[in-house]
C-alpha atoms as a PDB file:
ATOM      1  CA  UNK A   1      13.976   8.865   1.747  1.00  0.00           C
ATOM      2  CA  UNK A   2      12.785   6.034   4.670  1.00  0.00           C
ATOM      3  CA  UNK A   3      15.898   3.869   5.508  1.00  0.00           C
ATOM      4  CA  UNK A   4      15.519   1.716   8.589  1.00  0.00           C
ATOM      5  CA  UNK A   5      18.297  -0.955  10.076  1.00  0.00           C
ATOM      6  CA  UNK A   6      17.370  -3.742  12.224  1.00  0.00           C
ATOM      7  CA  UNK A   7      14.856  -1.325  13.699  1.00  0.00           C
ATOM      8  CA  UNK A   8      13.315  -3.056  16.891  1.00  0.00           C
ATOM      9  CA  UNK A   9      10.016  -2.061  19.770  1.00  0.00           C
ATOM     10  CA  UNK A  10       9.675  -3.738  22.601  1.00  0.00           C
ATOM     11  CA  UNK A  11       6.776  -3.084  24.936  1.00  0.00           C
ATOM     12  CA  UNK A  12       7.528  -4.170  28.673  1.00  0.00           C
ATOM     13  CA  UNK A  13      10.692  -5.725  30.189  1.00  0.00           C
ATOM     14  CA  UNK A  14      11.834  -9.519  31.524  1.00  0.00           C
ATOM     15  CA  UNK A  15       9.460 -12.818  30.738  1.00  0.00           C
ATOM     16  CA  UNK A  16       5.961 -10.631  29.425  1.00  0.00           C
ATOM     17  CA  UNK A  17       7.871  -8.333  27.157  1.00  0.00           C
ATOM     18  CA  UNK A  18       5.690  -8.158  24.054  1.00  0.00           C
ATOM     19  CA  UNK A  19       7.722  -7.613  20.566  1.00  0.00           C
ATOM     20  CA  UNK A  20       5.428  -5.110  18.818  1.00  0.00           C
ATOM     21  CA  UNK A  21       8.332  -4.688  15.457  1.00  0.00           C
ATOM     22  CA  UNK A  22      11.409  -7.300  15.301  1.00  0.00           C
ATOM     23  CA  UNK A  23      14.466  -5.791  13.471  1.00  0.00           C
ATOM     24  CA  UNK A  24      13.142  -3.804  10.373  1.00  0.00           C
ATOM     25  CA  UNK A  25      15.276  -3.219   7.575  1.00  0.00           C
ATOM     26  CA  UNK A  26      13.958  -0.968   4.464  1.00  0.00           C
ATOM     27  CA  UNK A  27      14.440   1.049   2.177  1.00  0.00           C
ATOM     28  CA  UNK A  28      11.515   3.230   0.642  1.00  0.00           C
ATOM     29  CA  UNK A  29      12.719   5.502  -2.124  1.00  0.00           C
ATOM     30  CA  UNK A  30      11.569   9.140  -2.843  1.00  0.00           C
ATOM     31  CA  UNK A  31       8.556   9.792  -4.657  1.00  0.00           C
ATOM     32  CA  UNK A  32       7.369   5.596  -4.246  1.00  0.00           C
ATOM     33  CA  UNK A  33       4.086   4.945  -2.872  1.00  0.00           C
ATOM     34  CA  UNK A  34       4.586   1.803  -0.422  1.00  0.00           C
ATOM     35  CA  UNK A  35       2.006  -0.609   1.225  1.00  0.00           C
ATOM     36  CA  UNK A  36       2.496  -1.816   4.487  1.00  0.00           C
ATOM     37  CA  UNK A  37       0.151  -4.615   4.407  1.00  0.00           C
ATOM     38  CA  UNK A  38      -0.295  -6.701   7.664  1.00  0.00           C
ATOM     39  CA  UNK A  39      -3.199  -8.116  10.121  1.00  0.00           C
ATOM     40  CA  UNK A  40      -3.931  -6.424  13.224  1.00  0.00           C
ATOM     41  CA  UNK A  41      -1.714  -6.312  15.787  1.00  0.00           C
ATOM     42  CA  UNK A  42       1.322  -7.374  13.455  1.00  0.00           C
ATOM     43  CA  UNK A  43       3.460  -3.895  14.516  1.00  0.00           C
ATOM     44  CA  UNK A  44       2.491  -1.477  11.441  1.00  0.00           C
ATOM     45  CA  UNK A  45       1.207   1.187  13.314  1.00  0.00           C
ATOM     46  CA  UNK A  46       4.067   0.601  16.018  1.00  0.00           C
ATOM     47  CA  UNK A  47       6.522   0.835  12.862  1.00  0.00           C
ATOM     48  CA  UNK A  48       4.384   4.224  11.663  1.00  0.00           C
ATOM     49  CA  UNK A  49       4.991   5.636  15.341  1.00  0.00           C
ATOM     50  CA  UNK A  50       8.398   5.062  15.515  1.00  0.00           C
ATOM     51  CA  UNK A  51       9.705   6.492  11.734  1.00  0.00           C
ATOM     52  CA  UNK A  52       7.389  10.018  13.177  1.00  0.00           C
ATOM     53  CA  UNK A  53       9.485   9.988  16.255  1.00  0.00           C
ATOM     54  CA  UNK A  54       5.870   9.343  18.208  1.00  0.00           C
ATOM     55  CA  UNK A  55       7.662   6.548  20.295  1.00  0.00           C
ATOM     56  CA  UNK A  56      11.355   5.154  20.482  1.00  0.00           C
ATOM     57  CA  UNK A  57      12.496   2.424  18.963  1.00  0.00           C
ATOM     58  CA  UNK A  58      13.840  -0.190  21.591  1.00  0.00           C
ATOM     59  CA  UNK A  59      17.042  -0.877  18.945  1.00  0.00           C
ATOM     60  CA  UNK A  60      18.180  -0.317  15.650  1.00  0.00           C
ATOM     61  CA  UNK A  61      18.088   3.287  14.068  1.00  0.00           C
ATOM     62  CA  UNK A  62      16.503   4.872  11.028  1.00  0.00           C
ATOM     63  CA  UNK A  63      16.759   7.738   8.586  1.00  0.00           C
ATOM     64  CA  UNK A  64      13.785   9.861   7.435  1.00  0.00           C
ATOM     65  CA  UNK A  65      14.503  12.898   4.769  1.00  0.00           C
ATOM     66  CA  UNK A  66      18.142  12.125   5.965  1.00  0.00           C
ATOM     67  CA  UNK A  67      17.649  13.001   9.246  1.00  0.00           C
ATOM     68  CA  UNK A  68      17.932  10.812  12.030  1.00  0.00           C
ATOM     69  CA  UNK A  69      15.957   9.106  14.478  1.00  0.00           C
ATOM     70  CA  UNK A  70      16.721   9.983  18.055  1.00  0.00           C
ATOM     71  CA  UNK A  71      18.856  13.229  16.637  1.00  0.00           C
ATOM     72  CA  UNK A  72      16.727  15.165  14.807  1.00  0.00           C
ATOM     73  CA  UNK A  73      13.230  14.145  16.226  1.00  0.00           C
ATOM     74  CA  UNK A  74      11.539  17.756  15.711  1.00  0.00           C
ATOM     75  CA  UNK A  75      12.907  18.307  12.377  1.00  0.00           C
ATOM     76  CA  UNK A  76      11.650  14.662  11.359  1.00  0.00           C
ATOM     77  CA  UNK A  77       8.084  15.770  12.301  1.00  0.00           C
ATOM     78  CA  UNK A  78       8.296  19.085  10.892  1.00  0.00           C
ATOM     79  CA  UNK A  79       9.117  17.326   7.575  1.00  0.00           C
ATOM     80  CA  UNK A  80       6.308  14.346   7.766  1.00  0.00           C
ATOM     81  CA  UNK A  81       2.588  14.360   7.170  1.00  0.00           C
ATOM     82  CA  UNK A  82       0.801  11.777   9.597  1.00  0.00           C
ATOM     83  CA  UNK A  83      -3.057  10.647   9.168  1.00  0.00           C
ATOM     84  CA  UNK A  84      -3.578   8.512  12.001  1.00  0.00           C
ATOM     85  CA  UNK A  85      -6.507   5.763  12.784  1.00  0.00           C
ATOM     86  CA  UNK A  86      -8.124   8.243  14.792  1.00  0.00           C
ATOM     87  CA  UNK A  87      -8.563  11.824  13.301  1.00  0.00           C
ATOM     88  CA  UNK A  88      -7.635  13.753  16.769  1.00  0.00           C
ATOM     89  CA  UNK A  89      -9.405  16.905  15.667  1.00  0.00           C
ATOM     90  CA  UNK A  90     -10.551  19.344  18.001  1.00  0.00           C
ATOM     91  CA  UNK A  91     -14.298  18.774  18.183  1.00  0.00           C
ATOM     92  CA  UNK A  92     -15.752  21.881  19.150  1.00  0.00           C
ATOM     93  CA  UNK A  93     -13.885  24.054  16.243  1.00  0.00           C
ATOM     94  CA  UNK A  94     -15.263  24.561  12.846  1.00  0.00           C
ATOM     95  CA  UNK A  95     -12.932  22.599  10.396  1.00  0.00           C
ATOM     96  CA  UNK A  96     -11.638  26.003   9.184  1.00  0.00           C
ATOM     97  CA  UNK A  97     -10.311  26.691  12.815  1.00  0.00           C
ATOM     98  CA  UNK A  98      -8.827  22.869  12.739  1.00  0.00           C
ATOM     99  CA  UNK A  99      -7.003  23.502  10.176  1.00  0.00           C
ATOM    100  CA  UNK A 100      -5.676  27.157  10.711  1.00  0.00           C
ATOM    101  CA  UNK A 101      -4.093  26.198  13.920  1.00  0.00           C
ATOM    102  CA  UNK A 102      -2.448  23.273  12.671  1.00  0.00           C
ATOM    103  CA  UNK A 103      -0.988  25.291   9.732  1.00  0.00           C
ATOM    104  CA  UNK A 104       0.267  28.025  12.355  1.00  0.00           C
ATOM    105  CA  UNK A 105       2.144  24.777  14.444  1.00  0.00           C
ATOM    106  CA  UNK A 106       3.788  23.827  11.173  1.00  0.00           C
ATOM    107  CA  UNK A 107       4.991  27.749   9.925  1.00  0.00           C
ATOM    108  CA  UNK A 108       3.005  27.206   7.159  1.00  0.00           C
ATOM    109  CA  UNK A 109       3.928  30.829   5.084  1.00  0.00           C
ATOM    110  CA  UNK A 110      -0.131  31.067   3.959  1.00  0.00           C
ATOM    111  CA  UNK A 111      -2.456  30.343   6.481  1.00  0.00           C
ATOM    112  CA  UNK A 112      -5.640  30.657   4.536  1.00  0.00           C
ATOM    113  CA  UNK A 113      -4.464  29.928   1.338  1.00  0.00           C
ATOM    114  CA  UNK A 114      -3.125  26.568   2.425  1.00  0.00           C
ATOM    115  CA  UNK A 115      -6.267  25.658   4.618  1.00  0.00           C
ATOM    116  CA  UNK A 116      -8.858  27.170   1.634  1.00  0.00           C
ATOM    117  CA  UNK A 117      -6.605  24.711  -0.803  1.00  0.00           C
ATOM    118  CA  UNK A 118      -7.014  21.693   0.964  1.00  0.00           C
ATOM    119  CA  UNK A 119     -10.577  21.803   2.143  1.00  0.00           C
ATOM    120  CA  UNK A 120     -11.300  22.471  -1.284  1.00  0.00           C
ATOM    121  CA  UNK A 121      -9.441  19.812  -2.795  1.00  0.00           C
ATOM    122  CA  UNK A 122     -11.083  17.379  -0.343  1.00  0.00           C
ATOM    123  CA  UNK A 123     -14.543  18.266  -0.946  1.00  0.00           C
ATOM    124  CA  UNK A 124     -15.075  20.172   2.442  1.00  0.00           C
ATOM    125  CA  UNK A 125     -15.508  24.053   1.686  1.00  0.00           C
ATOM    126  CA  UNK A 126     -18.925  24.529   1.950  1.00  0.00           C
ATOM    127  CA  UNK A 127     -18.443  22.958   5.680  1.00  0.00           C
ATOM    128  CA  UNK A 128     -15.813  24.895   6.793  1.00  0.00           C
ATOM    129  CA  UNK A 129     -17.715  26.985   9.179  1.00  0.00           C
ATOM    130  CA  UNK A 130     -19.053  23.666  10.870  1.00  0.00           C
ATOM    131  CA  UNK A 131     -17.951  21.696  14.039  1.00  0.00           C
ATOM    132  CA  UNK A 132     -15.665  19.063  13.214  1.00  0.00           C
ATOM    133  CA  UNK A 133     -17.623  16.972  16.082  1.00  0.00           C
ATOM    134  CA  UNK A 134     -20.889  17.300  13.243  1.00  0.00           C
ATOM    135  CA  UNK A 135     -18.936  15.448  10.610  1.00  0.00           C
ATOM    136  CA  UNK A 136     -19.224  11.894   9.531  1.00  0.00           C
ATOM    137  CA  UNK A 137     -16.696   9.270  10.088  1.00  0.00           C
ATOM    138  CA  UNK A 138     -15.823   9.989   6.595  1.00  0.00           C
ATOM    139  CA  UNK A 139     -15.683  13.591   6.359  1.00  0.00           C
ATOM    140  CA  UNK A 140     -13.747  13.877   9.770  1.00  0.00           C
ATOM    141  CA  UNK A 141     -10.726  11.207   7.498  1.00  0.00           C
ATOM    142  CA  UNK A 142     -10.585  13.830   4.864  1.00  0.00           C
ATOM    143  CA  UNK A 143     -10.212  16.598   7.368  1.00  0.00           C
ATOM    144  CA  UNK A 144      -7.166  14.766   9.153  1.00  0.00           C
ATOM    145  CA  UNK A 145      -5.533  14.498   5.743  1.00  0.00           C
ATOM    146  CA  UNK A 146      -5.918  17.778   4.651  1.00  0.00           C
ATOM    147  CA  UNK A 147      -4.384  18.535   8.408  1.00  0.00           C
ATOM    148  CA  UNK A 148      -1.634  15.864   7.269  1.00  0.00           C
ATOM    149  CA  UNK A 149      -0.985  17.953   4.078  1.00  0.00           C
ATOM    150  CA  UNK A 150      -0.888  21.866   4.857  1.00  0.00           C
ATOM    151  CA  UNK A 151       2.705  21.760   5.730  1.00  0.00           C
ATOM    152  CA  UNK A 152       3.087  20.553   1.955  1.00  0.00           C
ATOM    153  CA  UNK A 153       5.681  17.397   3.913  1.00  0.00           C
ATOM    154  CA  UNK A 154       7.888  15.620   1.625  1.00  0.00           C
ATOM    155  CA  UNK A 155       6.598  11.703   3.358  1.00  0.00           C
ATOM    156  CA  UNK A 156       3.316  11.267   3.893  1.00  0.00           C
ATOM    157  CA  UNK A 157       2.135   8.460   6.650  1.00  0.00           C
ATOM    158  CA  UNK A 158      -1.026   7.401   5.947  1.00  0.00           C
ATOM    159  CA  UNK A 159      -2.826   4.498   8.079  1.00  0.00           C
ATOM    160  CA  UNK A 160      -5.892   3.064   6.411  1.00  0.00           C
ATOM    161  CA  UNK A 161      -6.510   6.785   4.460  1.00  0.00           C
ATOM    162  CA  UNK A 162      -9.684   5.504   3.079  1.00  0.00           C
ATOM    163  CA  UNK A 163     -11.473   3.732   6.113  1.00  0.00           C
ATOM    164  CA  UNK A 164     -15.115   4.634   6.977  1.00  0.00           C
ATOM    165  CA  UNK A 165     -15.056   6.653   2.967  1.00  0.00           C
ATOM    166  CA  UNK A 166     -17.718   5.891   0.494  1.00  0.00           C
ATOM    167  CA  UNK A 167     -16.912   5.070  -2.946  1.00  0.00           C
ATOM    168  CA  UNK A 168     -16.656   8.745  -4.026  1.00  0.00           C
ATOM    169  CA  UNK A 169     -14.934  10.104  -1.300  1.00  0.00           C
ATOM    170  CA  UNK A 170     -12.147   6.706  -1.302  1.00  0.00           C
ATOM    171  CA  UNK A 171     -12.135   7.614  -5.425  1.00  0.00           C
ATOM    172  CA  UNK A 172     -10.889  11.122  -4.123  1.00  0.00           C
ATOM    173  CA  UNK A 173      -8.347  10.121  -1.924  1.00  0.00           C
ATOM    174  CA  UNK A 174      -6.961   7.426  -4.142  1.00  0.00           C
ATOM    175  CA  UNK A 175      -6.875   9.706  -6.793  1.00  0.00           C
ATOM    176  CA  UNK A 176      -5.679  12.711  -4.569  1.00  0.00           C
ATOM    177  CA  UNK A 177      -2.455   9.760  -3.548  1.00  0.00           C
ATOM    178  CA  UNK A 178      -2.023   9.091  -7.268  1.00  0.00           C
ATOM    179  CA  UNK A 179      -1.313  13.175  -7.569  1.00  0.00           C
ATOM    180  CA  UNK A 180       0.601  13.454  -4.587  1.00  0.00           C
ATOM    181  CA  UNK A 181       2.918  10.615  -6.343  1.00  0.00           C
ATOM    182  CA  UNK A 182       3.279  12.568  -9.227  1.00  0.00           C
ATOM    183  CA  UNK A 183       4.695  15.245  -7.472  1.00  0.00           C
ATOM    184  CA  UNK A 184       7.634  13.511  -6.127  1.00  0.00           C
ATOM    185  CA  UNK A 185       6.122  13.085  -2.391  1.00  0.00           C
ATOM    186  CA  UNK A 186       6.608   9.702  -1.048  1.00  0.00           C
ATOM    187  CA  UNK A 187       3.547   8.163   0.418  1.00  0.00           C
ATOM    188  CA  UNK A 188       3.805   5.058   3.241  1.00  0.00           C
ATOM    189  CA  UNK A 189       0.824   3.648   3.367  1.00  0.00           C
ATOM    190  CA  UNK A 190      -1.012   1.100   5.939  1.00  0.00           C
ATOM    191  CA  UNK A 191      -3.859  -0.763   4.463  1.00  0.00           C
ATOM    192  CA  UNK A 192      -6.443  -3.480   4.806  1.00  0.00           C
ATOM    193  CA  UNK A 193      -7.578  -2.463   1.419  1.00  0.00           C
ATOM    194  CA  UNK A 194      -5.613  -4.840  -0.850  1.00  0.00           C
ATOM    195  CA  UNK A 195      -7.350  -3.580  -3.847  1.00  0.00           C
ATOM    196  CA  UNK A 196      -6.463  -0.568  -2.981  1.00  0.00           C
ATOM    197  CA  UNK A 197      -3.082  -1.575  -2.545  1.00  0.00           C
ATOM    198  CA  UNK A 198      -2.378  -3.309  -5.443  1.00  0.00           C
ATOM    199  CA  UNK A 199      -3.512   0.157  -7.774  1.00  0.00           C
ATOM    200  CA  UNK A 200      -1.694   2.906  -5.736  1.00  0.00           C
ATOM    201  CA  UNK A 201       1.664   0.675  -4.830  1.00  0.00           C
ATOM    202  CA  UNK A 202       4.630   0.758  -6.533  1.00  0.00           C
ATOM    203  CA  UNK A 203       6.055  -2.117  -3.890  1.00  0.00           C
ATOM    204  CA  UNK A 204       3.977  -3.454  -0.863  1.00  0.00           C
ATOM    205  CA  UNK A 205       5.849  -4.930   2.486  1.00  0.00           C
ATOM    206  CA  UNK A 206       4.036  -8.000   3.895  1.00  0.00           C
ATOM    207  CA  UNK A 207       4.776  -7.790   7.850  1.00  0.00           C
ATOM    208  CA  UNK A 208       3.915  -9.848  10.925  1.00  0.00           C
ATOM    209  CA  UNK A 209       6.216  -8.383  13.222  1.00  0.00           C
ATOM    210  CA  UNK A 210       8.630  -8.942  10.861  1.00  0.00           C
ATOM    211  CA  UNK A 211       8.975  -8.011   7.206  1.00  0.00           C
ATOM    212  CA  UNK A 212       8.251 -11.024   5.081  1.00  0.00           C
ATOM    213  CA  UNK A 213       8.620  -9.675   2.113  1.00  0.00           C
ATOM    214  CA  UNK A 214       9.013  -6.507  -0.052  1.00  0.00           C
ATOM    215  CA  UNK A 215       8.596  -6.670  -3.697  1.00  0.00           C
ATOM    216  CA  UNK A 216       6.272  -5.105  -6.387  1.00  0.00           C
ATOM    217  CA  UNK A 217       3.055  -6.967  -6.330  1.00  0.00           C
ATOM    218  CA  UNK A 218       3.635  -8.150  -9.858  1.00  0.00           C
ATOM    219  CA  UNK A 219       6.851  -9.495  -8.827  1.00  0.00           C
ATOM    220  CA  UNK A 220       5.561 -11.187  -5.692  1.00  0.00           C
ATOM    221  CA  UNK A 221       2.893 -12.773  -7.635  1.00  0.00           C
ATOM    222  CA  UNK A 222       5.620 -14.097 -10.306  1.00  0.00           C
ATOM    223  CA  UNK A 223       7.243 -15.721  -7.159  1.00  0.00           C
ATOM    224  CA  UNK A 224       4.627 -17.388  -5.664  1.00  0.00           C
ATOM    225  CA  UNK A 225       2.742 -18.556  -8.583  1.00  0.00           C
ATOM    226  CA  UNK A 226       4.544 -17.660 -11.388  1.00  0.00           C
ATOM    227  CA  UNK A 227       2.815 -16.740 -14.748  1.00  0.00           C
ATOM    228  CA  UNK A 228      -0.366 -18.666 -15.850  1.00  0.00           C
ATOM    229  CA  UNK A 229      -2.374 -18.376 -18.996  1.00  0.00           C
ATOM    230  CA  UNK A 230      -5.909 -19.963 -19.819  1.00  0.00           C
ATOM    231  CA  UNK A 231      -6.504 -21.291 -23.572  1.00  0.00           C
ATOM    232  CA  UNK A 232     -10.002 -21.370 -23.791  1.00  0.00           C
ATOM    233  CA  UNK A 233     -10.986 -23.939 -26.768  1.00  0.00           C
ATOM    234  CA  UNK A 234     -14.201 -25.358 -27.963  1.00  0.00           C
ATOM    235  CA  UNK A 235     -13.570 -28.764 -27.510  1.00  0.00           C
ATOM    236  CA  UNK A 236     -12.144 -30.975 -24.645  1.00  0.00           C
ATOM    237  CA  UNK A 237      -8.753 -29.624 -23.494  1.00  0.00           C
ATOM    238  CA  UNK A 238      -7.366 -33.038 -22.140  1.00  0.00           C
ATOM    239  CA  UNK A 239      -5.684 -34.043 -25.570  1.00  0.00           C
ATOM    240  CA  UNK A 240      -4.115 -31.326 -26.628  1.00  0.00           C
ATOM    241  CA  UNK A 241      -1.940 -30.920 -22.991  1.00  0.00           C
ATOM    242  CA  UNK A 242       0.961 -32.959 -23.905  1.00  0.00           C
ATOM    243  CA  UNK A 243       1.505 -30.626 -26.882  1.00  0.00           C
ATOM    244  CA  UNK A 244       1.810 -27.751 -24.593  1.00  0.00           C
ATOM    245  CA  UNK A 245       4.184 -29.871 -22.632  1.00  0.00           C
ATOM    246  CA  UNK A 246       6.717 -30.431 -25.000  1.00  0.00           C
ATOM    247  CA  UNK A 247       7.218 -26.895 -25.125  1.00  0.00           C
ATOM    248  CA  UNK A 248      10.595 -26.110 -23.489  1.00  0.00           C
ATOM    249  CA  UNK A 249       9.396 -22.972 -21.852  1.00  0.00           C
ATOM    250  CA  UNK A 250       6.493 -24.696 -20.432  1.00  0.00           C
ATOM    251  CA  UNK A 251       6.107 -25.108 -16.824  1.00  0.00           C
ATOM    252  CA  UNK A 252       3.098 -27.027 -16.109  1.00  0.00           C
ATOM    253  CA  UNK A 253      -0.285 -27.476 -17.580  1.00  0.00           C
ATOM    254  CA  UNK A 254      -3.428 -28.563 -16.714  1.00  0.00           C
ATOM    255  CA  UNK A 255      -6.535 -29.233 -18.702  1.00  0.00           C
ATOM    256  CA  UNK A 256      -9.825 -28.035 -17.190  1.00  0.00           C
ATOM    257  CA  UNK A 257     -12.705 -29.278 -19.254  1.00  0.00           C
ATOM    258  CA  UNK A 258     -12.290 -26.871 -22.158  1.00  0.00           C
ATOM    259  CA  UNK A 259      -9.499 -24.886 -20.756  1.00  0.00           C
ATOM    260  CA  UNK A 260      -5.791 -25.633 -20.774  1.00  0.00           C
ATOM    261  CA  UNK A 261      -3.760 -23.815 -18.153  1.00  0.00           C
ATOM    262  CA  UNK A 262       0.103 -23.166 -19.014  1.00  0.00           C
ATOM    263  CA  UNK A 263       2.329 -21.959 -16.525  1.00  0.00           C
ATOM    264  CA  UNK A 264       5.343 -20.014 -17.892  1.00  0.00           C
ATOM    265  CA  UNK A 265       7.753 -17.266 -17.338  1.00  0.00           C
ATOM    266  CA  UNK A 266       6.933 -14.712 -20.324  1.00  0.00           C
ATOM    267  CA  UNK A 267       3.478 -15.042 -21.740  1.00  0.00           C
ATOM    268  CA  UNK A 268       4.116 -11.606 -23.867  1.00  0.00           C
ATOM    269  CA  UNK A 269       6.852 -13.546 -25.893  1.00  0.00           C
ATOM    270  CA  UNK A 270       6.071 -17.294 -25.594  1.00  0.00           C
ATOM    271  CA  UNK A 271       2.408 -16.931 -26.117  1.00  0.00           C
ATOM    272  CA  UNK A 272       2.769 -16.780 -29.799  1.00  0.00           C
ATOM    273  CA  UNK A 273       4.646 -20.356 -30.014  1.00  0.00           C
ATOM    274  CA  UNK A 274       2.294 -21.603 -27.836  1.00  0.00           C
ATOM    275  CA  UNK A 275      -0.853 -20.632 -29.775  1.00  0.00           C
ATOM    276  CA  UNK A 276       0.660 -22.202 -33.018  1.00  0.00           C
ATOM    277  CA  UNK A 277       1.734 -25.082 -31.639  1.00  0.00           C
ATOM    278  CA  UNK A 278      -1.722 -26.100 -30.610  1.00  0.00           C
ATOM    279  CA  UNK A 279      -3.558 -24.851 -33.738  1.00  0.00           C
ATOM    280  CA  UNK A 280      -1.036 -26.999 -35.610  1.00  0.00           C
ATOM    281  CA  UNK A 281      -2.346 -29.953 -33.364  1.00  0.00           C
ATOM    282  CA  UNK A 282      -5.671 -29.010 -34.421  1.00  0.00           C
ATOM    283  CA  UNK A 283      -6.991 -26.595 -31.722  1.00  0.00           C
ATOM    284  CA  UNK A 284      -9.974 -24.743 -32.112  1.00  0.00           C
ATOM    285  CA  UNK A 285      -8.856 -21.270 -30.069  1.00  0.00           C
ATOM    286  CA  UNK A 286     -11.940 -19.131 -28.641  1.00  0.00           C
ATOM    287  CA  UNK A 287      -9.944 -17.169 -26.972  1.00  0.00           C
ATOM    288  CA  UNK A 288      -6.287 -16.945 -24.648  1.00  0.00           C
ATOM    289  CA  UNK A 289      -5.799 -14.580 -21.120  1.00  0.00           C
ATOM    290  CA  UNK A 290      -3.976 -14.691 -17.842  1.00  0.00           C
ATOM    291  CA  UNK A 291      -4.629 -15.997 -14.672  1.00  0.00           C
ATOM    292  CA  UNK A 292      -4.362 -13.492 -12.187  1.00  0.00           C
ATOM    293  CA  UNK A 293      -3.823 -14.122  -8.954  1.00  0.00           C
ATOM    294  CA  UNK A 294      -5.098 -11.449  -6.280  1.00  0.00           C
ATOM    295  CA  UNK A 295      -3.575  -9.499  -4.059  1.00  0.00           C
ATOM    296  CA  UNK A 296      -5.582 -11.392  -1.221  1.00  0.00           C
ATOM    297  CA  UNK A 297      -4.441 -14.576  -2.742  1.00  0.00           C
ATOM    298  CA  UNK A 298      -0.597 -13.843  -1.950  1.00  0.00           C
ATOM    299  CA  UNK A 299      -1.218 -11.574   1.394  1.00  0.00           C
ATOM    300  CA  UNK A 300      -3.072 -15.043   2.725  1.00  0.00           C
ATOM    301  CA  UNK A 301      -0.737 -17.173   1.801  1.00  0.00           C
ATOM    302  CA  UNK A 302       2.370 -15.577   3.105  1.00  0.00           C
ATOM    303  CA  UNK A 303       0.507 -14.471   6.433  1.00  0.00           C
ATOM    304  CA  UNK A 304      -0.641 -18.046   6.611  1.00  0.00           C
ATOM    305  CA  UNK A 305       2.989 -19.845   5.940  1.00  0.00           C
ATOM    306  CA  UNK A 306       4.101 -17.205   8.730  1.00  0.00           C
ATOM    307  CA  UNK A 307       1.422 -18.884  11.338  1.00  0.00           C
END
């Protein structure tokens, strides 16, 4: 659905050129919800720009709904939905109005079906009649999406969909993405909100001008960390480590007052050996989870190891 080569934007020419996104490659399939996680400045909204045929790439090319970049630039945007940082909505119009001319730049077959749908699904119907200047930050996000959406697009482009929302409005959206998904669209998604990210996203990207690295974020936790699970006992943990250790799937372990923690590939089918091994050695068991690393934990760390 997204395929991009070595896709490249440069900003400026000789000695203060400024590399804004150094040779991309992805793939994002149809119907997958992907994160583009990165800090400020690191190219995402560059990258955003360029797969919407906003800007030109400087090198490389890409594919979007198997059309190409640089070909078929008005049939890309015809066939995208894009809610930008900043809303762009026409101040002075009633959201209604917003919407209804957008829908009639897109072709969209049902004008007021298609805008009644969406404010309605968003929460703004009873404020249709109202200036879009008069909304809050929040209201004038979900107004931009709904914009993003009349054309019904098969890839959505969302950068940061749930800034400036409050808890019931972001439930809405993340909920709204979650039904979008299930309807085959595929959703690329820029995000600070790693919480966020780590619900909605089937695989993340972690990119600093270039793509670190693309994986599910179970998988890309498994590869930093691997798999860790606490054994929470009622007495000291420190003797009963070295019987975890002679356990050949057994990683590492450390004892933590009460706790042991064992670091190993498959908890779901080694737990079990593990549990009787220690009993047998005369463990009292309260209780055994996993460790869970965050989202934040492995964003830091490869942002940090990048410099």
């Amino acid at each position: 659905m997204i395929h991009a080569e070595q896709l490249s934007k440069t900003f400026g020419d000789g000695p203060n050129a400024i590399t804004a996104v150094d040779r991309l490659s992805l793939d994002v399939a149809e119907g997958e919800v992907f994160g583009f996680l990165g800090p400020n400045g690191a190219g995402k909204t560059t990258t955003v720009r360029m797969l919407t045929t906003l800007i030109g790439p400087s090198g490389g090319r890409a594919t979007v709904n198997g059309l190409t970049l640089g070909r078929d630039d008005a049939a890309i945007r015809q066939s995208v939905g894009v809610l930008t940082e900043t809303p762009g909505l026409y101040d002075r119009l009633s959201a209604e109005r917003n919407l209804t001319i957008y829908a009639r730049l897109y072709d969209v077959a049902d004008v007021p079906g298609q805008v009644r749908k969406y404010l309605q699904m968003l929460g703004l119907w009873e404020r249709r009649q109202d200036e879009a200047g008069s909304f809050s930050k929040g209201m004038r996000q979900k107004l931009a999406l709904a914009r993003a959406l009349l054309h019904e697009p098969r890839v959505l482009f969302l950068d940061e969909p749930t800034s400036a929302l409050d808890p019931e409005a972001a439930k809405l959206v993340r909920d709204f993405i979650e039904e979008l998904r299930g309807a085959g669209r595929t959703i690329f998604m820029c995000t600070h909100n790693l919480d966020e990210a780590d619900r909605l996203c089937d695989r993340i990207g972690i990119f600093k001008t270039r793509l670190i690295m693309v994986d599910s974020p179970a998988n890309i936790r498994q590869q930093l960390y691997g798999r860790r699970v606490v054994v929470h006992l009622a007495q000291a943990a420190e003797g009963l480590a070295a019987e975890a250790r002679a356990l050949p799937f057994v990683k590492e372990v450390q004892a933590v007052d009460n706790k042991l923690v064992v670091t190993l590939d498959d908890p779901e089918a080694n737990d079990p050996a593990l549990v009787r091994r220690l009993v047998e050695a005369g463990a009292a068991i309260q209780f055994v989870g996993e460790l869970r690393h965050s989202l934040e934990d492995v964003y830091l760390r490869l942002i940090e190891a990048q410099g």
